[in-house]
C-alpha atoms as a PDB file:
ATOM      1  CA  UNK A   1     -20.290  -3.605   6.927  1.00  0.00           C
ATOM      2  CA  UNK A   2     -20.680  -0.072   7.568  1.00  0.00           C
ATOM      3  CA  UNK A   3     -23.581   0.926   9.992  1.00  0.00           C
ATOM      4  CA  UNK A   4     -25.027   4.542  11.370  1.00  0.00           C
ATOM      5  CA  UNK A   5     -26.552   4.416  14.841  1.00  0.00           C
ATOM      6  CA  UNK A   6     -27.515   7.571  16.044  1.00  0.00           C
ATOM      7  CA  UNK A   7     -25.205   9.772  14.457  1.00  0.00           C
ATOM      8  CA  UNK A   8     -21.931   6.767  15.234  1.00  0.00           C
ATOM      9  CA  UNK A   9     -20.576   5.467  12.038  1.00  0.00           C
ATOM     10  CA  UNK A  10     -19.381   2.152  12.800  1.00  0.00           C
ATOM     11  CA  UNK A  11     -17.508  -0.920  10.647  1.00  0.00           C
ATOM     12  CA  UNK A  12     -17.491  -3.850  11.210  1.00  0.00           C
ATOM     13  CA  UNK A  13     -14.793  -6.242  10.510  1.00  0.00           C
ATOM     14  CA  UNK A  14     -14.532  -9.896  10.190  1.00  0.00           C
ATOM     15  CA  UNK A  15     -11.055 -11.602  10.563  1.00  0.00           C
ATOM     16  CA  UNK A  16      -9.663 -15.231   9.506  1.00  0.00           C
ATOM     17  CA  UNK A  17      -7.653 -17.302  11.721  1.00  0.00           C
ATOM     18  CA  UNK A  18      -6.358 -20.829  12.082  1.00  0.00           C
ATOM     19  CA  UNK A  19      -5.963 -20.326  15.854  1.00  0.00           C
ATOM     20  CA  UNK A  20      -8.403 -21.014  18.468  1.00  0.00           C
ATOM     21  CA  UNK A  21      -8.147 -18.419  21.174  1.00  0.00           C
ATOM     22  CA  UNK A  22     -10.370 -15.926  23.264  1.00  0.00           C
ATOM     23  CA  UNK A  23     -11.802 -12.783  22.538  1.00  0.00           C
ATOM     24  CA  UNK A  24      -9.640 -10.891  24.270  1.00  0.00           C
ATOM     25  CA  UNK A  25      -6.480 -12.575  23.140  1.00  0.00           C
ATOM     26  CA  UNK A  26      -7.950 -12.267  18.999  1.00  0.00           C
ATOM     27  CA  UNK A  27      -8.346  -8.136  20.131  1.00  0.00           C
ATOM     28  CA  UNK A  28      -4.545  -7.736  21.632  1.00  0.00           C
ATOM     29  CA  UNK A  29      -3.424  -9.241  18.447  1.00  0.00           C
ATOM     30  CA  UNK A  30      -5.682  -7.084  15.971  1.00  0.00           C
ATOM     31  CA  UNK A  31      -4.867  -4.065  17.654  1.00  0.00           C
ATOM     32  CA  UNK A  32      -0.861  -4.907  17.738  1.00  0.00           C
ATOM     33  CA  UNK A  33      -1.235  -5.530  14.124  1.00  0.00           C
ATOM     34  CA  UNK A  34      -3.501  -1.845  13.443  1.00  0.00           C
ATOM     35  CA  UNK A  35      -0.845  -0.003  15.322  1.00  0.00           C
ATOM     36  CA  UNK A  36       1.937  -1.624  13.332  1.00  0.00           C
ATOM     37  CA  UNK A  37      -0.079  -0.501  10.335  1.00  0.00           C
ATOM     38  CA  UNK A  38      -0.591   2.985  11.536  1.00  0.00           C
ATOM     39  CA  UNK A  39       3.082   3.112  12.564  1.00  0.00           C
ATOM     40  CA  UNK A  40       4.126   2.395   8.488  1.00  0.00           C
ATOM     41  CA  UNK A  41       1.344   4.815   7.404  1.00  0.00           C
ATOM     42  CA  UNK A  42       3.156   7.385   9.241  1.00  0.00           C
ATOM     43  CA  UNK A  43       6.274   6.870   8.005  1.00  0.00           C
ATOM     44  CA  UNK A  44       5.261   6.393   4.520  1.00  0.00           C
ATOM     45  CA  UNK A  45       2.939   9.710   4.016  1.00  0.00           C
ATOM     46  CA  UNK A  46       5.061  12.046   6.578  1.00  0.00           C
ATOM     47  CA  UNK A  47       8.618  11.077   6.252  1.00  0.00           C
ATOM     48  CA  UNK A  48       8.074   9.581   2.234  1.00  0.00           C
ATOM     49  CA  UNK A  49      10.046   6.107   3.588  1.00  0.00           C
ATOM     50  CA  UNK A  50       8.885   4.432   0.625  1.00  0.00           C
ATOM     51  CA  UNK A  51      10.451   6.716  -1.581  1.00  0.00           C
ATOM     52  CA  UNK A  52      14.169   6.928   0.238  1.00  0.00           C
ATOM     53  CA  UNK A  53      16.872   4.879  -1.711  1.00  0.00           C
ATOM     54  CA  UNK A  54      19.359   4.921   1.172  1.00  0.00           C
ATOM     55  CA  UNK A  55      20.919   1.292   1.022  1.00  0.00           C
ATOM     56  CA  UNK A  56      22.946   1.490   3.773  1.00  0.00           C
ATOM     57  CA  UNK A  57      22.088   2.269   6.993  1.00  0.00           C
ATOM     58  CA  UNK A  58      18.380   1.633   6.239  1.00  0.00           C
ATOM     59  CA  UNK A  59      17.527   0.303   9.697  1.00  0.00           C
ATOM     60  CA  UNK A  60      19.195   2.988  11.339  1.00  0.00           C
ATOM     61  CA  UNK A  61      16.935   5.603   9.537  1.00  0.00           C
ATOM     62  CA  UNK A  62      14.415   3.763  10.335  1.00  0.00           C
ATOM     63  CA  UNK A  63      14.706   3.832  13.711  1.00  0.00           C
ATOM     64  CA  UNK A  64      15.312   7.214  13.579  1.00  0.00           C
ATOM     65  CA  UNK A  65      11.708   7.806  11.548  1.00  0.00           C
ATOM     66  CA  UNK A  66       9.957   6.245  14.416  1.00  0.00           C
ATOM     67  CA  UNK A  67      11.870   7.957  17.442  1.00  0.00           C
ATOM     68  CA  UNK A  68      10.695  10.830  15.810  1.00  0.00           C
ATOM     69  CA  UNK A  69       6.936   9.660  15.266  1.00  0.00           C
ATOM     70  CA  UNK A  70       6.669   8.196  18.674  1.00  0.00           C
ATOM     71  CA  UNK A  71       7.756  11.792  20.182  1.00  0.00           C
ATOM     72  CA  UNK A  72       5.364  13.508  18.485  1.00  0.00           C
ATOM     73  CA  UNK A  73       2.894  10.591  19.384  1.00  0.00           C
ATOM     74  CA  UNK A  74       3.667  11.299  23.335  1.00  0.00           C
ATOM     75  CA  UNK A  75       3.194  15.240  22.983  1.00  0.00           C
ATOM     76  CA  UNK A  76      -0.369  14.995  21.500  1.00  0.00           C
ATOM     77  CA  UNK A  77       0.345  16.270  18.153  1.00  0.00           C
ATOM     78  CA  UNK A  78      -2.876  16.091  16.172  1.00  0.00           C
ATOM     79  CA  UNK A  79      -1.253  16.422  12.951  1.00  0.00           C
ATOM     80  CA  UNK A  80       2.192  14.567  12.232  1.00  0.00           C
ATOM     81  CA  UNK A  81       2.408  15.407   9.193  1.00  0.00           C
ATOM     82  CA  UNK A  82       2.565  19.263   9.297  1.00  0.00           C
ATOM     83  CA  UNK A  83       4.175  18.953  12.693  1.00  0.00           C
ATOM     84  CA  UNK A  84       7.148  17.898  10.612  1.00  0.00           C
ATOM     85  CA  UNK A  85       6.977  20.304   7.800  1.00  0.00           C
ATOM     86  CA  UNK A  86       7.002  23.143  10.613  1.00  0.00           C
ATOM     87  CA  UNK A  87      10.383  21.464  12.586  1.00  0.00           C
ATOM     88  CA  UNK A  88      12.113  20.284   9.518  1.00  0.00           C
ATOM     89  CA  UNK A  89      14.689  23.436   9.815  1.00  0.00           C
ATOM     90  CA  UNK A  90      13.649  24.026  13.594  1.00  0.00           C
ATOM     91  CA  UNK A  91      15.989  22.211  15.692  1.00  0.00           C
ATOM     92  CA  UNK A  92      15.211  24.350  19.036  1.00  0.00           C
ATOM     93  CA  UNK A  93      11.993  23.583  18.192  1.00  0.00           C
ATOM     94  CA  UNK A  94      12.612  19.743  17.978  1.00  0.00           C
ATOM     95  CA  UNK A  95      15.218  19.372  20.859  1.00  0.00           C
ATOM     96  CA  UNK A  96      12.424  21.014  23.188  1.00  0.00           C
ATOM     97  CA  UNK A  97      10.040  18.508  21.947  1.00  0.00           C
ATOM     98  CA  UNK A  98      12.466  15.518  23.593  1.00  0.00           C
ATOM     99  CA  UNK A  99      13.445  17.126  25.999  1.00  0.00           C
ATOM    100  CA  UNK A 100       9.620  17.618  27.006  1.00  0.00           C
ATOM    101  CA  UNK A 101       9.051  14.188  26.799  1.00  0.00           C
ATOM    102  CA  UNK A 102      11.824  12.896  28.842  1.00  0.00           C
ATOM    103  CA  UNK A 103      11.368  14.848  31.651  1.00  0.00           C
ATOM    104  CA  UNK A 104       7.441  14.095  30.980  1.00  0.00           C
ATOM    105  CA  UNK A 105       8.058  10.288  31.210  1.00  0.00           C
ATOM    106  CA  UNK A 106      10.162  10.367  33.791  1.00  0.00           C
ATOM    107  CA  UNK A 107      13.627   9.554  31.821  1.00  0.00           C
ATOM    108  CA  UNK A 108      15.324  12.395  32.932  1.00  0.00           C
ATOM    109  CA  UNK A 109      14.657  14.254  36.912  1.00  0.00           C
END
């Protein structure tokens, strides 16, 4: 049910379940199941997983496809999509992009 409240689109969304928990316990669940979601949609419209007939190694790519998502994730970059276009033949400009986050994060001093 879609909904405009001073100038705020919201939805509304109902779910099914079987289980009888809290609220909060129902909204760690949905929103572990949106960012799985999101996490596919990435890989599907930026790196075109569905379309890759690699059949072995498959997990390993994978992986790989959401290193690379989840880097651009923790440096803030709006658009994924383009990001990757732009850094496809780049590597300085990818290898600065790690190396920002690990010394970011605190995996490297």
């Amino acid at each position: 049910i879609d909904k405009t409240i001073d100038n705020q689109e919201t939805t509304t969304h109902y779910y099914i379940s079987n289980e009888y928990n809290d609220a909060k316990t129902f909204l760690t669940k949905i929103l572990y199941e949106w960012s799985v979601e999101t996490m596919h949609f990435y890989k599907d419209t930026a790196l075109n997983e569905d379309k890759c007939k690699v059949n072995k190694g498959a997990f390993a790519l994978s992986i790989l496809r959401s290193f690379v998502i989840n880097i651009l994730h923790l440096n803030k970059v709006e658009n994924i999509g383009r990001k990757i276009v732009e850094t496809t033949y780049d590597l300085t400009e990818a290898l600065t992009l790690i190396c920002m986050t690990r010394i970011k994060y605190g995996l490297i001093k």
